[in-house]
Structures are given as structure tokens and as C-alpha cells.
N, C-alpha and C. Protein backbone atom coordinates (compact mmCIF):
# COMPACT_ATOMS: atom_id res chain seq x y z
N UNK A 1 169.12 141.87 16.19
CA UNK A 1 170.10 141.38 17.16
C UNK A 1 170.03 142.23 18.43
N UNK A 2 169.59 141.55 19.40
CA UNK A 2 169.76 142.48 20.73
C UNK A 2 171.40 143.14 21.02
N UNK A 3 171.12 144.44 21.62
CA UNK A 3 172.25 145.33 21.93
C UNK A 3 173.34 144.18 23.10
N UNK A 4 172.95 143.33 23.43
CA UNK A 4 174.24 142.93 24.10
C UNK A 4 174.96 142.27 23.69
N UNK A 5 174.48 141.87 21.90
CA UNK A 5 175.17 140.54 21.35
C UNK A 5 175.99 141.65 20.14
N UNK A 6 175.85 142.62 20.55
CA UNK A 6 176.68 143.27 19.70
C UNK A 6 178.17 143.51 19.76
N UNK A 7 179.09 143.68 19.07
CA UNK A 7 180.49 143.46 19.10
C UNK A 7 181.11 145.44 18.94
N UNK A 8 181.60 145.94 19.91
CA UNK A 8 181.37 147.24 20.22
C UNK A 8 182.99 147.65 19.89
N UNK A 9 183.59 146.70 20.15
CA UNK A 9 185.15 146.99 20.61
C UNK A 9 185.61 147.06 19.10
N UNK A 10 185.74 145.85 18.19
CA UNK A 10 185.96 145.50 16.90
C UNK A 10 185.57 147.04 15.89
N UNK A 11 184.53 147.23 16.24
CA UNK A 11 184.22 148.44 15.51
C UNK A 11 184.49 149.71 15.86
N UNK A 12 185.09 149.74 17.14
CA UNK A 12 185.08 151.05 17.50
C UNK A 12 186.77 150.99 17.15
N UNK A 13 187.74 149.84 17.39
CA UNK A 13 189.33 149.51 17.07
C UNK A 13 189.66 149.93 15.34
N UNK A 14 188.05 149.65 14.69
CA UNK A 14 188.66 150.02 13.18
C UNK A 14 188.04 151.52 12.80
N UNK A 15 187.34 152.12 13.95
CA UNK A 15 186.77 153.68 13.37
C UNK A 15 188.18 154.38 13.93
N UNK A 16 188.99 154.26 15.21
CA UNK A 16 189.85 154.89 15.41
C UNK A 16 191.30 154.68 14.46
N UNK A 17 191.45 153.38 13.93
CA UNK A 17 192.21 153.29 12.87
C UNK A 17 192.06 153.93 11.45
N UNK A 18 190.45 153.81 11.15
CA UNK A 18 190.21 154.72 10.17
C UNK A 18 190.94 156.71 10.40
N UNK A 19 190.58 157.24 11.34
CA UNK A 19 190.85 158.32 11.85
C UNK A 19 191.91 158.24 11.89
N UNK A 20 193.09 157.81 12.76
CA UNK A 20 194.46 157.91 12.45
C UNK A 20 194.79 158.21 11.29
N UNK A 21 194.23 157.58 10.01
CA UNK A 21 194.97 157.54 8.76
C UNK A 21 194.60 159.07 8.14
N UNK A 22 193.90 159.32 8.88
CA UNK A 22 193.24 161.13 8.53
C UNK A 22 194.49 161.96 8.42
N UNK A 23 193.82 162.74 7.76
CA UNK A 23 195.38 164.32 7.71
C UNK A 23 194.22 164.70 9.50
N UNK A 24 195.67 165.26 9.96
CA UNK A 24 195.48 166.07 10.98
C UNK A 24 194.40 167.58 11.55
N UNK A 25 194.07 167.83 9.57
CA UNK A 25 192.56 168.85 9.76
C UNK A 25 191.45 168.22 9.78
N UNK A 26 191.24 166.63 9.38
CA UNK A 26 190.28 166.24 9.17
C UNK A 26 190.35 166.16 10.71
N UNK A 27 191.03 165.20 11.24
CA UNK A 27 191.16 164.86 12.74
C UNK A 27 190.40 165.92 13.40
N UNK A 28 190.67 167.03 13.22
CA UNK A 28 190.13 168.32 13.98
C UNK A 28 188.78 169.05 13.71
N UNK A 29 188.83 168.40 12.50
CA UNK A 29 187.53 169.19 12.34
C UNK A 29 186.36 168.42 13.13
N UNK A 30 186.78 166.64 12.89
CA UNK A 30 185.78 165.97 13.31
C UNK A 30 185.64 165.61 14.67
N UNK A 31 186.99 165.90 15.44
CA UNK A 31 187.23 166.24 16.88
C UNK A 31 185.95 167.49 17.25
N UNK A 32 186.14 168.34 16.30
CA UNK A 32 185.12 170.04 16.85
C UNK A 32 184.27 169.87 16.72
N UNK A 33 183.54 168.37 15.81
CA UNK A 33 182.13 168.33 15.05
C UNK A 33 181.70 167.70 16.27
N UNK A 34 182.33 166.57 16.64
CA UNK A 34 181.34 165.59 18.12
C UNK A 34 181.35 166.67 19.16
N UNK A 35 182.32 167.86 19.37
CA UNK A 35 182.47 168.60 20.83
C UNK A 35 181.34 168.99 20.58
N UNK A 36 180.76 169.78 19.16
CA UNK A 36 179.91 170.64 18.86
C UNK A 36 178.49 169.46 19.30
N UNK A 37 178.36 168.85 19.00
CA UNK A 37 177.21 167.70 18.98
C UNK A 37 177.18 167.45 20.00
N UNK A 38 178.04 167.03 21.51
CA UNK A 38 177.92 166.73 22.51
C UNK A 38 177.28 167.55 23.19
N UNK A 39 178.04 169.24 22.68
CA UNK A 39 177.57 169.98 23.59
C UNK A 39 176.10 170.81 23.35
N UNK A 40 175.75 170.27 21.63
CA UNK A 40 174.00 170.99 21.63
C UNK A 40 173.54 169.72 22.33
N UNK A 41 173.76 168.50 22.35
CA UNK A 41 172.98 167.46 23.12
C UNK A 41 172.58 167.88 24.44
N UNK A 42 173.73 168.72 25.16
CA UNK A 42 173.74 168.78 26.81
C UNK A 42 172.87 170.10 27.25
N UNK A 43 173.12 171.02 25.81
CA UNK A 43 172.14 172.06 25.55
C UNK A 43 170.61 171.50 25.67
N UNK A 44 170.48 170.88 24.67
CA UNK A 44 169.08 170.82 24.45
C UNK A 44 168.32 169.80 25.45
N UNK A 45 168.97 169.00 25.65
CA UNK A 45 168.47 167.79 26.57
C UNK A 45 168.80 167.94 28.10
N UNK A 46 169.99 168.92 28.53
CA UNK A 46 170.35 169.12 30.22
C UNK A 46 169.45 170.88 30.50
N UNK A 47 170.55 171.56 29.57
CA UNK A 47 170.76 172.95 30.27
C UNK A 47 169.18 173.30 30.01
N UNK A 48 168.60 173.72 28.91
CA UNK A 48 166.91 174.11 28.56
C UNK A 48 166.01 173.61 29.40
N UNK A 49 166.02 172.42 29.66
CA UNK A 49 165.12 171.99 31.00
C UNK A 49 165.37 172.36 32.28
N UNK A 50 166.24 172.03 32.43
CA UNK A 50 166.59 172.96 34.10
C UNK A 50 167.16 174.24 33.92
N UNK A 51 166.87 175.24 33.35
CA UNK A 51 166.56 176.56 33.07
C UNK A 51 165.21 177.03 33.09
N UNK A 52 164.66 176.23 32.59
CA UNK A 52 162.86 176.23 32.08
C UNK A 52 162.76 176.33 33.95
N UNK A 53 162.95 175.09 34.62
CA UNK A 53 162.58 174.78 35.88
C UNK A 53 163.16 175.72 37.01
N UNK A 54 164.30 176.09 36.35
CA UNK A 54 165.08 177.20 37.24
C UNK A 54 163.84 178.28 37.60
N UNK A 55 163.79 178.51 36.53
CA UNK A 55 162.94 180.07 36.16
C UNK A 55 161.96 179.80 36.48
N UNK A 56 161.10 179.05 36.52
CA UNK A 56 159.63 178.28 36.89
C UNK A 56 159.55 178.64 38.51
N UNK A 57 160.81 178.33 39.07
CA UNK A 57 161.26 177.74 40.47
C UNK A 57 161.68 179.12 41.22
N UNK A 58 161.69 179.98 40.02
CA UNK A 58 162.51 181.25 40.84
C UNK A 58 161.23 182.53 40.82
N UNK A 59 159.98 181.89 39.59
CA UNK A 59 159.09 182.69 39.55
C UNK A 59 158.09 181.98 40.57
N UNK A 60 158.09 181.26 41.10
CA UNK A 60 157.27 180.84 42.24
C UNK A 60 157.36 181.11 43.09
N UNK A 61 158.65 181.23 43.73
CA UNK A 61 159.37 181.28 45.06
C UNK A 61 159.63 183.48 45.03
N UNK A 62 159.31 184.03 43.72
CA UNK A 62 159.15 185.33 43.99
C UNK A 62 157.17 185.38 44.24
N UNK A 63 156.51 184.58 43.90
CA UNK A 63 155.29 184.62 44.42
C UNK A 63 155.09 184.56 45.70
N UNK A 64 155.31 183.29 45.62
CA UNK A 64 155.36 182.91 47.21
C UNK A 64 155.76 184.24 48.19
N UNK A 65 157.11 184.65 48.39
CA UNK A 65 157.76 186.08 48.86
C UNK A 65 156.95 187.06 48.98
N UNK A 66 156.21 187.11 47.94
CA UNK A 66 155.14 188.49 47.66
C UNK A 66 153.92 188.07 48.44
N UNK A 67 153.42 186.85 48.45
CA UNK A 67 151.99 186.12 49.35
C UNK A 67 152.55 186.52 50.94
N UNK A 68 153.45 186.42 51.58
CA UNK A 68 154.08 186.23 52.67
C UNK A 68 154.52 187.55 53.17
N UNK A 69 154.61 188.81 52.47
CA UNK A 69 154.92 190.15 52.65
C UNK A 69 153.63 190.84 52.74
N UNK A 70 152.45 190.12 51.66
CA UNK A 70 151.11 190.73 51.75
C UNK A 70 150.53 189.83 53.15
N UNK A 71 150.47 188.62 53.53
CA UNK A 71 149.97 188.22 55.06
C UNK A 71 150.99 189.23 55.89
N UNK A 72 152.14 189.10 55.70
CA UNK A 72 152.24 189.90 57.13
C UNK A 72 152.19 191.43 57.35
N UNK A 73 151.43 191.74 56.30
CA UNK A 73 151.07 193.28 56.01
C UNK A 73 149.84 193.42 56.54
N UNK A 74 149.05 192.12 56.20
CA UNK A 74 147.63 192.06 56.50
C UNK A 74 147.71 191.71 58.02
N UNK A 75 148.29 190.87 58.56
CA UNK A 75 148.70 190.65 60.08
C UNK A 75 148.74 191.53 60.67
N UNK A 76 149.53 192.76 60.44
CA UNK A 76 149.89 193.70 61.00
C UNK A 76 148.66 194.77 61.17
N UNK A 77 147.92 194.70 60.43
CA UNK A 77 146.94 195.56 59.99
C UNK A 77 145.77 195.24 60.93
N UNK A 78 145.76 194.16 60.48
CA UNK A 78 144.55 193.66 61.71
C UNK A 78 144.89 193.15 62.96
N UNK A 79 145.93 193.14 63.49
CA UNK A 79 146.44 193.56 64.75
C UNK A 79 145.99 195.14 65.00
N UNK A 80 146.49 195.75 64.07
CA UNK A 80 145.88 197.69 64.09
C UNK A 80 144.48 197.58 64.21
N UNK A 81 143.94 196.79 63.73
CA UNK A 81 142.49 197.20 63.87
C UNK A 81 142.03 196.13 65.02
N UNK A 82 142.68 195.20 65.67
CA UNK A 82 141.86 194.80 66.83
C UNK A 82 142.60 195.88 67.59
N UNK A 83 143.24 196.52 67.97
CA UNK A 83 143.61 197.68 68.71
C UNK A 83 142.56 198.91 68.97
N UNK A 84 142.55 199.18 67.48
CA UNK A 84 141.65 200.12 67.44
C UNK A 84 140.38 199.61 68.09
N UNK A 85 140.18 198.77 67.42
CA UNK A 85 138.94 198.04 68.04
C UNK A 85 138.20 198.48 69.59
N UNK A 86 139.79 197.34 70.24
CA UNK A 86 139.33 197.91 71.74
C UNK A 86 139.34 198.99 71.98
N UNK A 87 140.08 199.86 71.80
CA UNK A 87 139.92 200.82 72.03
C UNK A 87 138.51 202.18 71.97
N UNK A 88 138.04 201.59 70.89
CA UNK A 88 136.86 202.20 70.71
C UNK A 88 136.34 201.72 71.45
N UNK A 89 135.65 200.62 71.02
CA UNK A 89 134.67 199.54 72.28
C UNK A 89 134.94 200.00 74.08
N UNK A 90 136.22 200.30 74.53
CA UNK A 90 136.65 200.66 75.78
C UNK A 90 135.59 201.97 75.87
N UNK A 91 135.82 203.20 74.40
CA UNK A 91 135.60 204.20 74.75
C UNK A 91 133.51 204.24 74.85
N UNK A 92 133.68 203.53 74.11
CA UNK A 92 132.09 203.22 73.97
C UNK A 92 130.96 202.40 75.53
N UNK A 93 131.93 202.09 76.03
CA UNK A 93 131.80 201.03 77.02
C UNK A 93 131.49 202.72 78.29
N UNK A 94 132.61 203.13 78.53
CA UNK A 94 132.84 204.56 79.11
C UNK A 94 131.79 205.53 78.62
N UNK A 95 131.36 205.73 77.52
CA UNK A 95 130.37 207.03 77.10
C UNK A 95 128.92 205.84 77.39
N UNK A 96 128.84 204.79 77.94
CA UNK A 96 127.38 204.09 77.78
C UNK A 96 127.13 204.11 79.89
N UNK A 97 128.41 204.16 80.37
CA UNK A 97 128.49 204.15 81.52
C UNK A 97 127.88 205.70 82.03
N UNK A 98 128.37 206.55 81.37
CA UNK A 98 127.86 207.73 81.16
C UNK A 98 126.11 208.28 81.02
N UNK A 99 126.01 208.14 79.75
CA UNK A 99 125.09 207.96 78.73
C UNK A 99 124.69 206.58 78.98
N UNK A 100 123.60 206.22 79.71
CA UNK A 100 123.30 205.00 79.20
C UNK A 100 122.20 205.24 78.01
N UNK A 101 121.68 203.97 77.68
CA UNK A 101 120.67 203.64 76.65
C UNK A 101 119.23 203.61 77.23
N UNK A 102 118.20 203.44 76.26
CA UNK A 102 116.84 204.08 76.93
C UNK A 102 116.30 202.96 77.74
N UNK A 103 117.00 201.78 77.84
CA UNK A 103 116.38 200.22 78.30
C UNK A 103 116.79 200.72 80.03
N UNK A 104 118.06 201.76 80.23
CA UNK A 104 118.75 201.63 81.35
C UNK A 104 117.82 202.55 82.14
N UNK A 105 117.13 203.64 81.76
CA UNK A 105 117.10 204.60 82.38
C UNK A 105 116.00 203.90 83.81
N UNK A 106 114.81 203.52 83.14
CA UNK A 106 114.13 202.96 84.43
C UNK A 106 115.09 202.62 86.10
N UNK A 107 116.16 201.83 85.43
CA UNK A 107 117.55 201.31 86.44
C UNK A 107 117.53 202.78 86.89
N UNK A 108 118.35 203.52 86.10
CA UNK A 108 118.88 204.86 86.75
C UNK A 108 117.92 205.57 87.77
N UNK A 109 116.81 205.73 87.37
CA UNK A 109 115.72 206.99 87.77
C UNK A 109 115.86 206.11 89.29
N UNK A 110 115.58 204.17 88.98
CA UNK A 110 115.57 204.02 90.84
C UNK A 110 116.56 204.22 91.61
N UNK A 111 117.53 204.22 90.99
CA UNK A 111 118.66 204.39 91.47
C UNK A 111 118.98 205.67 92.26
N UNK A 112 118.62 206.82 91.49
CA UNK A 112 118.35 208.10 92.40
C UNK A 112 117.64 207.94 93.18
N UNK A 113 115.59 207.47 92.73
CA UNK A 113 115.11 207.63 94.31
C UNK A 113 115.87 206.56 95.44
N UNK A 114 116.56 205.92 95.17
CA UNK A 114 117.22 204.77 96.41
C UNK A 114 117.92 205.70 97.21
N UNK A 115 118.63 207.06 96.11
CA UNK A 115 119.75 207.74 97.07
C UNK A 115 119.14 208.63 98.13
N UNK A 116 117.97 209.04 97.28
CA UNK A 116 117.05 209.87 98.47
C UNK A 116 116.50 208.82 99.61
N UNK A 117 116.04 207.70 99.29
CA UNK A 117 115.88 207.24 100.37
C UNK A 117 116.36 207.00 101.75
N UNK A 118 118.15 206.51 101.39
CA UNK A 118 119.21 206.06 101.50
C UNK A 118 119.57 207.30 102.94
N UNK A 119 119.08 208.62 101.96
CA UNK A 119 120.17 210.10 102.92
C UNK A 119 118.57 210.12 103.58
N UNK A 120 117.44 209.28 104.27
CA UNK A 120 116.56 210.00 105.15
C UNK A 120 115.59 210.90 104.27
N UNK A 121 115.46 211.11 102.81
CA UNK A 121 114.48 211.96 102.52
C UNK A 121 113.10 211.13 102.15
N UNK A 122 112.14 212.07 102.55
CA UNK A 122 110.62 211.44 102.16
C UNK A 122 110.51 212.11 100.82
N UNK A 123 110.22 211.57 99.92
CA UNK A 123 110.52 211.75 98.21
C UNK A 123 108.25 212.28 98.41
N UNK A 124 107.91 213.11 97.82
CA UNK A 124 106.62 213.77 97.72
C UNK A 124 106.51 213.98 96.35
N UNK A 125 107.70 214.27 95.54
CA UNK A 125 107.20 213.76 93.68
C UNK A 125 108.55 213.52 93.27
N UNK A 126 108.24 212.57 92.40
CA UNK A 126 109.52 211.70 91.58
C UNK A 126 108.93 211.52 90.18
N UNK A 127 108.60 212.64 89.09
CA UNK A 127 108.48 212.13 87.77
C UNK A 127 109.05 212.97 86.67
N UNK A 128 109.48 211.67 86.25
CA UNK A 128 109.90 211.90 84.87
C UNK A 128 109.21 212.95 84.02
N UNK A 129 110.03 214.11 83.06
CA UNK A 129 108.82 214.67 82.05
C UNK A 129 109.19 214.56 81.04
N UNK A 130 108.64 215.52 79.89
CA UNK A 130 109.07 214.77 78.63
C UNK A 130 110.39 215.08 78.19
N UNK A 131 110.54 214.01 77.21
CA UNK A 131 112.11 214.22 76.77
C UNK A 131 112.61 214.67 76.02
N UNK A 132 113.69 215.13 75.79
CA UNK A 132 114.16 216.54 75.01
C UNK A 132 114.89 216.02 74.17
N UNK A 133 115.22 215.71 72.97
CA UNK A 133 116.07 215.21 72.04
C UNK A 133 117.12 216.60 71.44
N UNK A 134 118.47 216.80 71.74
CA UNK A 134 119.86 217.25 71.17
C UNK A 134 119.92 216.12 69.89
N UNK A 135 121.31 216.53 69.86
CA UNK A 135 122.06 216.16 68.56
C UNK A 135 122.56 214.39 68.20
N UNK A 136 122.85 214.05 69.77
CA UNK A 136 123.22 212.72 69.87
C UNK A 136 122.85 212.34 70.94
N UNK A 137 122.19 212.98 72.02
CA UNK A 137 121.28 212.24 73.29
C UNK A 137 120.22 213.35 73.57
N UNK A 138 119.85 212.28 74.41
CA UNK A 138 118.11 213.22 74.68
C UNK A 138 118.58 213.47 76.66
N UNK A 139 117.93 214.45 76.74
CA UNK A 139 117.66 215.34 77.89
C UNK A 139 116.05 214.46 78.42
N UNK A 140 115.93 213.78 79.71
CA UNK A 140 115.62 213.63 80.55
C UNK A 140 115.13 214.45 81.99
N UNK A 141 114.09 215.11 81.97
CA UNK A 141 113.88 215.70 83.07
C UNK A 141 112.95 215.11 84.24
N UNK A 142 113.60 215.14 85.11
CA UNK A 142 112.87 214.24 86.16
C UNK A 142 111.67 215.47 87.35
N UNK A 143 111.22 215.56 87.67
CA UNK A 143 110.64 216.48 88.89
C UNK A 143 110.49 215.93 89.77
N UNK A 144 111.36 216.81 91.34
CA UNK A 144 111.55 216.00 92.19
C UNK A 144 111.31 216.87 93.54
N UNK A 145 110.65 216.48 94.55
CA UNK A 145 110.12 216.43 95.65
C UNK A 145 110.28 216.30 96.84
N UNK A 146 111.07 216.80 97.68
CA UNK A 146 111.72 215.35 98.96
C UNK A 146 111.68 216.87 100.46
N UNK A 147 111.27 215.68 101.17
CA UNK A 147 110.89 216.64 102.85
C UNK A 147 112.43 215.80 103.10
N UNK A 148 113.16 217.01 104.03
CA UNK A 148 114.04 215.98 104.69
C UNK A 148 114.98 217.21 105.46
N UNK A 149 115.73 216.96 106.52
CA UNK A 149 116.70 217.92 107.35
C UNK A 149 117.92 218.62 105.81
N UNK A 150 118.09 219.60 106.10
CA UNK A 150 119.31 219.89 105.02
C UNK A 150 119.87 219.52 105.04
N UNK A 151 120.99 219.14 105.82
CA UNK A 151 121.89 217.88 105.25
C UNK A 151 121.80 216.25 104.98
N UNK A 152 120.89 216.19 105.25
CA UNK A 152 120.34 215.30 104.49
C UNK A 152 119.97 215.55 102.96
N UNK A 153 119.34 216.68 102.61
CA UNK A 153 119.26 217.44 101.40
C UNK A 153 120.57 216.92 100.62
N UNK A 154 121.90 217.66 101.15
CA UNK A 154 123.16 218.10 101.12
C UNK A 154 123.54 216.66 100.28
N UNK A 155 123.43 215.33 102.12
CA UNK A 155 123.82 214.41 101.66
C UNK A 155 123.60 213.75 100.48
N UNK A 156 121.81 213.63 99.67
CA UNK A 156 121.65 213.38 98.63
C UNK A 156 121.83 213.90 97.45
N UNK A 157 122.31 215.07 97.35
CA UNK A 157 123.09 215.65 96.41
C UNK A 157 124.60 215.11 95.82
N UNK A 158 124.99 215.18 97.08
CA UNK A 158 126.56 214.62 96.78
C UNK A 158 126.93 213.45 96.39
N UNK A 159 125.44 212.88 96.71
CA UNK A 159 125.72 210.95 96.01
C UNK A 159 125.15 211.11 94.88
N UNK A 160 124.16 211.80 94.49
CA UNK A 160 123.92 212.25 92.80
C UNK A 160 124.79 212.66 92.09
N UNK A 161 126.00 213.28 92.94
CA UNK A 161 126.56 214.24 91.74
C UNK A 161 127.84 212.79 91.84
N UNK A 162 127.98 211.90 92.81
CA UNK A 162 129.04 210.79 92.51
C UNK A 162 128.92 209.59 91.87
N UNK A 163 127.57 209.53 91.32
CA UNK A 163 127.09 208.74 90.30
C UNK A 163 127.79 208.51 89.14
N UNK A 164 127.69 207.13 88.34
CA UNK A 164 128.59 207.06 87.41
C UNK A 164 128.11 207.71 86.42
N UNK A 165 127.03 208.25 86.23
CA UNK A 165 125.91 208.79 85.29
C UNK A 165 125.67 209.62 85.12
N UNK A 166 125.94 210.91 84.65
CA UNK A 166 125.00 212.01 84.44
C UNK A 166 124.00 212.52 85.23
N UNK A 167 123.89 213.52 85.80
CA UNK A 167 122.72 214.14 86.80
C UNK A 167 122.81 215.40 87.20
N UNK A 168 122.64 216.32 86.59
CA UNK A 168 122.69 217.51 86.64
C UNK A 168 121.37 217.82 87.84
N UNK A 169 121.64 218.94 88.88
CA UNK A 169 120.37 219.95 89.52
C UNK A 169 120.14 220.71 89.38
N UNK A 170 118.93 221.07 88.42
CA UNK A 170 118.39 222.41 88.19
C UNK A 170 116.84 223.00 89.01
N UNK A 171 116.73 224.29 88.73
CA UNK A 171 115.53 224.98 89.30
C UNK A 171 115.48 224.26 90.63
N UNK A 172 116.93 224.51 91.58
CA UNK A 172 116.71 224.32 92.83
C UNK A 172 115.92 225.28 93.98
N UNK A 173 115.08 224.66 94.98
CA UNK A 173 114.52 225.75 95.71
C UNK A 173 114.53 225.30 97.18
N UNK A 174 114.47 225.61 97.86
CA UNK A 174 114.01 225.50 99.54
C UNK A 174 113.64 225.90 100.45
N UNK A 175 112.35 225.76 101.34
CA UNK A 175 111.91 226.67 102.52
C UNK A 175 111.58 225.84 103.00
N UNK A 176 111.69 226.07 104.26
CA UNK A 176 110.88 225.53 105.56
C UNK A 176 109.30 224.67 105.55
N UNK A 177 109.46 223.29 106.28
CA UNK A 177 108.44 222.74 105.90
C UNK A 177 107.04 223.40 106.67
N UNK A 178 106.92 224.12 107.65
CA UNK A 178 106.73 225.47 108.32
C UNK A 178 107.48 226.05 109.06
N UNK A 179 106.72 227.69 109.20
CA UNK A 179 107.84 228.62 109.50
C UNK A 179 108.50 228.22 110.88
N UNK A 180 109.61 228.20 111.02
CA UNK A 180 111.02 228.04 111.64
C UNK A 180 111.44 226.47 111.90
N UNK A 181 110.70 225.81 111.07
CA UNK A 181 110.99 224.17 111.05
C UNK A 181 112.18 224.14 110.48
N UNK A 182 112.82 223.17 110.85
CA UNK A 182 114.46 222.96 110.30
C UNK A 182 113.92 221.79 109.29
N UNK A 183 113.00 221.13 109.20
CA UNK A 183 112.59 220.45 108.31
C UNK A 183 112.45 220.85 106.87
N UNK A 184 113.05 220.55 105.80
CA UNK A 184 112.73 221.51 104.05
C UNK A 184 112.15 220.93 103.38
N UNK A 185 111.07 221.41 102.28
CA UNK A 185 110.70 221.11 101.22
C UNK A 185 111.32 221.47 100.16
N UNK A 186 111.96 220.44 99.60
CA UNK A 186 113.31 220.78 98.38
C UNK A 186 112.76 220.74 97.14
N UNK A 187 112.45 221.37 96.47
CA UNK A 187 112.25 221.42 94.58
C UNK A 187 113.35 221.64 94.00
N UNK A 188 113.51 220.06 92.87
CA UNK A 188 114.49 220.91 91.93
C UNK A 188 113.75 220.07 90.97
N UNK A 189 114.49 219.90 89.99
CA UNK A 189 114.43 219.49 88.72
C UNK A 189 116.17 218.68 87.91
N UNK A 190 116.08 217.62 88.20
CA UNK A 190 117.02 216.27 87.92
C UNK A 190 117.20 216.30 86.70
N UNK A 191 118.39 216.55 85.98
CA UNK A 191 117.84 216.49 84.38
C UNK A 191 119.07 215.19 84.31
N UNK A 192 118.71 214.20 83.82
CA UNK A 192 119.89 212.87 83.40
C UNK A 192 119.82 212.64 81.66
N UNK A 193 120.40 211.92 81.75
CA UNK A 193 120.63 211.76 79.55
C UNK A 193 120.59 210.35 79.52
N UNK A 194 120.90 210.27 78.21
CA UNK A 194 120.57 209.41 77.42
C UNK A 194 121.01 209.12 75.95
N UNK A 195 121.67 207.81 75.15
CA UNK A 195 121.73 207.85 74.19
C UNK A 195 120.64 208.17 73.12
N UNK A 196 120.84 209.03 71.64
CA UNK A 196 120.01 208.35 70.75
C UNK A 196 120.00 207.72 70.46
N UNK A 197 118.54 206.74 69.82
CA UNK A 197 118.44 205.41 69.77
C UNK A 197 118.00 206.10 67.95
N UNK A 198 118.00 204.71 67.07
CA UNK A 198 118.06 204.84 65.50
C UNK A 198 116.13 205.30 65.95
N UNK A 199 115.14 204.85 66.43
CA UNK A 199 114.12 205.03 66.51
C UNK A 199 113.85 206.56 66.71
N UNK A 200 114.74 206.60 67.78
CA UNK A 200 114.49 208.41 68.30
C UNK A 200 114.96 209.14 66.70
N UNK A 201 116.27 208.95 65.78
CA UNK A 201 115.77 209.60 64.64
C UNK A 201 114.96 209.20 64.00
N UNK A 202 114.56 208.23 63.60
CA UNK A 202 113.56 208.27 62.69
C UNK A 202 112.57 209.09 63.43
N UNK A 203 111.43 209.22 64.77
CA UNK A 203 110.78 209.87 65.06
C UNK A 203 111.11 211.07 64.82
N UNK A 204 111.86 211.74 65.31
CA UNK A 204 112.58 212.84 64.89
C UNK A 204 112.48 213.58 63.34
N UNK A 205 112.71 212.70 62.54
CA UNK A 205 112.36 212.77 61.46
C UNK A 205 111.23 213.52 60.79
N UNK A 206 110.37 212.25 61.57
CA UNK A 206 108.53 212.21 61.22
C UNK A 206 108.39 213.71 61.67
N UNK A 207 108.48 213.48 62.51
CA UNK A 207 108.28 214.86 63.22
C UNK A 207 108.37 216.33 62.44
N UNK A 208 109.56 216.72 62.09
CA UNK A 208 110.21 217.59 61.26
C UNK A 208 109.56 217.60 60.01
N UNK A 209 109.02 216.23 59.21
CA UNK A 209 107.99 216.23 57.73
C UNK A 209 107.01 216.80 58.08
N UNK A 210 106.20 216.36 59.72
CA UNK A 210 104.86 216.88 59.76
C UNK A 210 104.56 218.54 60.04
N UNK A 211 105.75 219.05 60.38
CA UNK A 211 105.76 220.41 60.71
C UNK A 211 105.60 221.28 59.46
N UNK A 212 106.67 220.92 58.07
CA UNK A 212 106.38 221.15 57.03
C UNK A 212 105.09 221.05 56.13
């Protein structure tokens, strides 16, 4: 018989008549027995599932919290390190302006004779000699030559030494291009630098095995 052809009222009019006729402990006991039954029903079928989900919901959302404390830890961090970053790179940028690399120097060396040109001197030797390898750049010695009035001398000095680059003057000398000519023959010796390059150690290296 389908549930709608069922007669609900009739039976439920003679279970509460049955009960009336109860002593008053039965009444109660079986009053405490459905509370008890209703309420493992709401137990087992409400509260356990959305507890399960609570906790599910509360151990996710402490994940989540912890994912979101570690990005913005990591955010922060690598914000620190693009900082650092530039900063190095700035300083590196500055010690290459300095120090250039061995591709630059050709640039540099014309760059000086331009200045001699520049202050009026006739340049009579301009060469490079060999190069001296330190700890982290190499020593560059140039030998240098130039007829020209002394201040003119003077002047090409002072634009060497305002170079963005390195340029030390050593084994400076001067006399007369003859006796009582105001004209000079200037000797010195240009020493400029240079980064090490990974090649210059390894040569370096070789070097040091073959001595042994």
C-alpha cells in the first residue's frame, strides 16, 4: 500500500489512548526512551557529520593560514633579495666603471692617447707591457712618450687623473727637448687595471704547476 493511502491519525488516536491507560512510570520511562532515540538520531545523523566537516573545515582553513604566512614570508624575502640584488649589481656596475674588463681596455688605452692628443702632446711611444696579475685584477703597464710645452704636460695629467678609470703615473721624468727649449720630453709609465677574468686563473694556475 503506498504511504499516502495510509490512515496515520486512527493509529496514532489509539497509541496515545493506549499510553494514557499507562501508570505514570511507564509514561516516563517511554517519554525518556523516544527523547533518548531522538536525540542519538540527531547525534548520529546531524551533530557527527558536521563535526567531521567542522574539523575538516577548520583543518584546512589552518592550512591554508600557514600557505599564506609562508608566501608572505617568501614575498618578503625576495623583495630582500631583489634589494640586495640591486644593490650589488649597482656596486658591481661602479667597481667595472673602475676596473673595467679585458674586452674594455683597448677602449681605455685610446682613450688616454685621445687625452694626450686633446692637451697638444705629440705621443713618441704609447705601449702597452706585460701584465701583472694581483689577487683580483691585473696591473697594466703602458709606456709612454709625449713632446709637448709643460702645461700641456700638466694639462694631460689632470684629465688622466679625472678619468672614470684607474690611471696611476709612475717613473715620471722630464728634460728639455734641447738645452733651454721650453719644449719637454716626458717619460712615465701609465699603469691602469683590470678585472680578473676566470681564464686569467686558470692561466695562472698552469703557470704555478709548471714552476713546480
Amino acid at each position: 500500500m503506498p504511504l499516502t493511502g495510509i490512515e496515520w491519525r486512527p493509529n496514532l488516536d489509539a497509541l496515545f489512548k493506549k499510553v494514557g491507560k499507562m501508570k505514570k512510570g511507564h509514561r516516563i520511562l517511554i517519554l525518556a526512551g523516544t527523547l533518548l532515540l531522538l536525540g542519538g538520531a540527531f547525534f548520529y545523523f546531524v551533530y557527527i557529520p558536521n563535526t567531521t566537516e567542522i574539523n575538516r573545515t577548520e583543518n584546512e582553513i589552518a592550512g591554508l593560514k600557514q600557505r599564506i604566512a609562508l608566501t608572505k614570508a617568501r614575498s618578503k624575502n625576495l623583495a630582500k633579495f631583489r634589494d640586495e640584488y640591486a644593490r650589488v649589481e649597482k656596486q658591481f656596475q661602479e667597481a667595472l666603471r673602475i676596473l673595467p674588463d679585458k674586452r674594455e681596455i683597448p677602449s681605455l688605452l685610446a682613450g688616454i692617447s685621445q687625452l694626450g692628443i686633446d692637451s697638444k702632446l705629440q705621443f713618441r711611444l704609447f705601449s702597452p707591457g706585460k701584465e701583472a696579475p694581483q689577487d683580483f685584477y691585473v696591473k697594466i703597464p703602458v709606456s709612454v712618450e709625449v713632446g709637448g710645452k709643460y702645461r700641456d704636460v700638466a694639462l694631460f695629467f689632470d684629465k688622466v687623473r679625472r678619468m672614470d678609470r684607474i690611471v696611476n703615473i709612475e717613473n715620471l721624468s722630464m728634460k728639455p727637448k734641447t738645452p733651454l727649449s721650453t719644449d719637454l720630453v716626458t717619460r712615465c709609465t701609465a699603469i691602469t687595471y683590470r678585472f680578473k677574468t676566470e681564464a686569467d686563473k686558470l692561466k695562472e694556475a698552469k703557470d704555478k704547476k709548471k714552476k713546480k
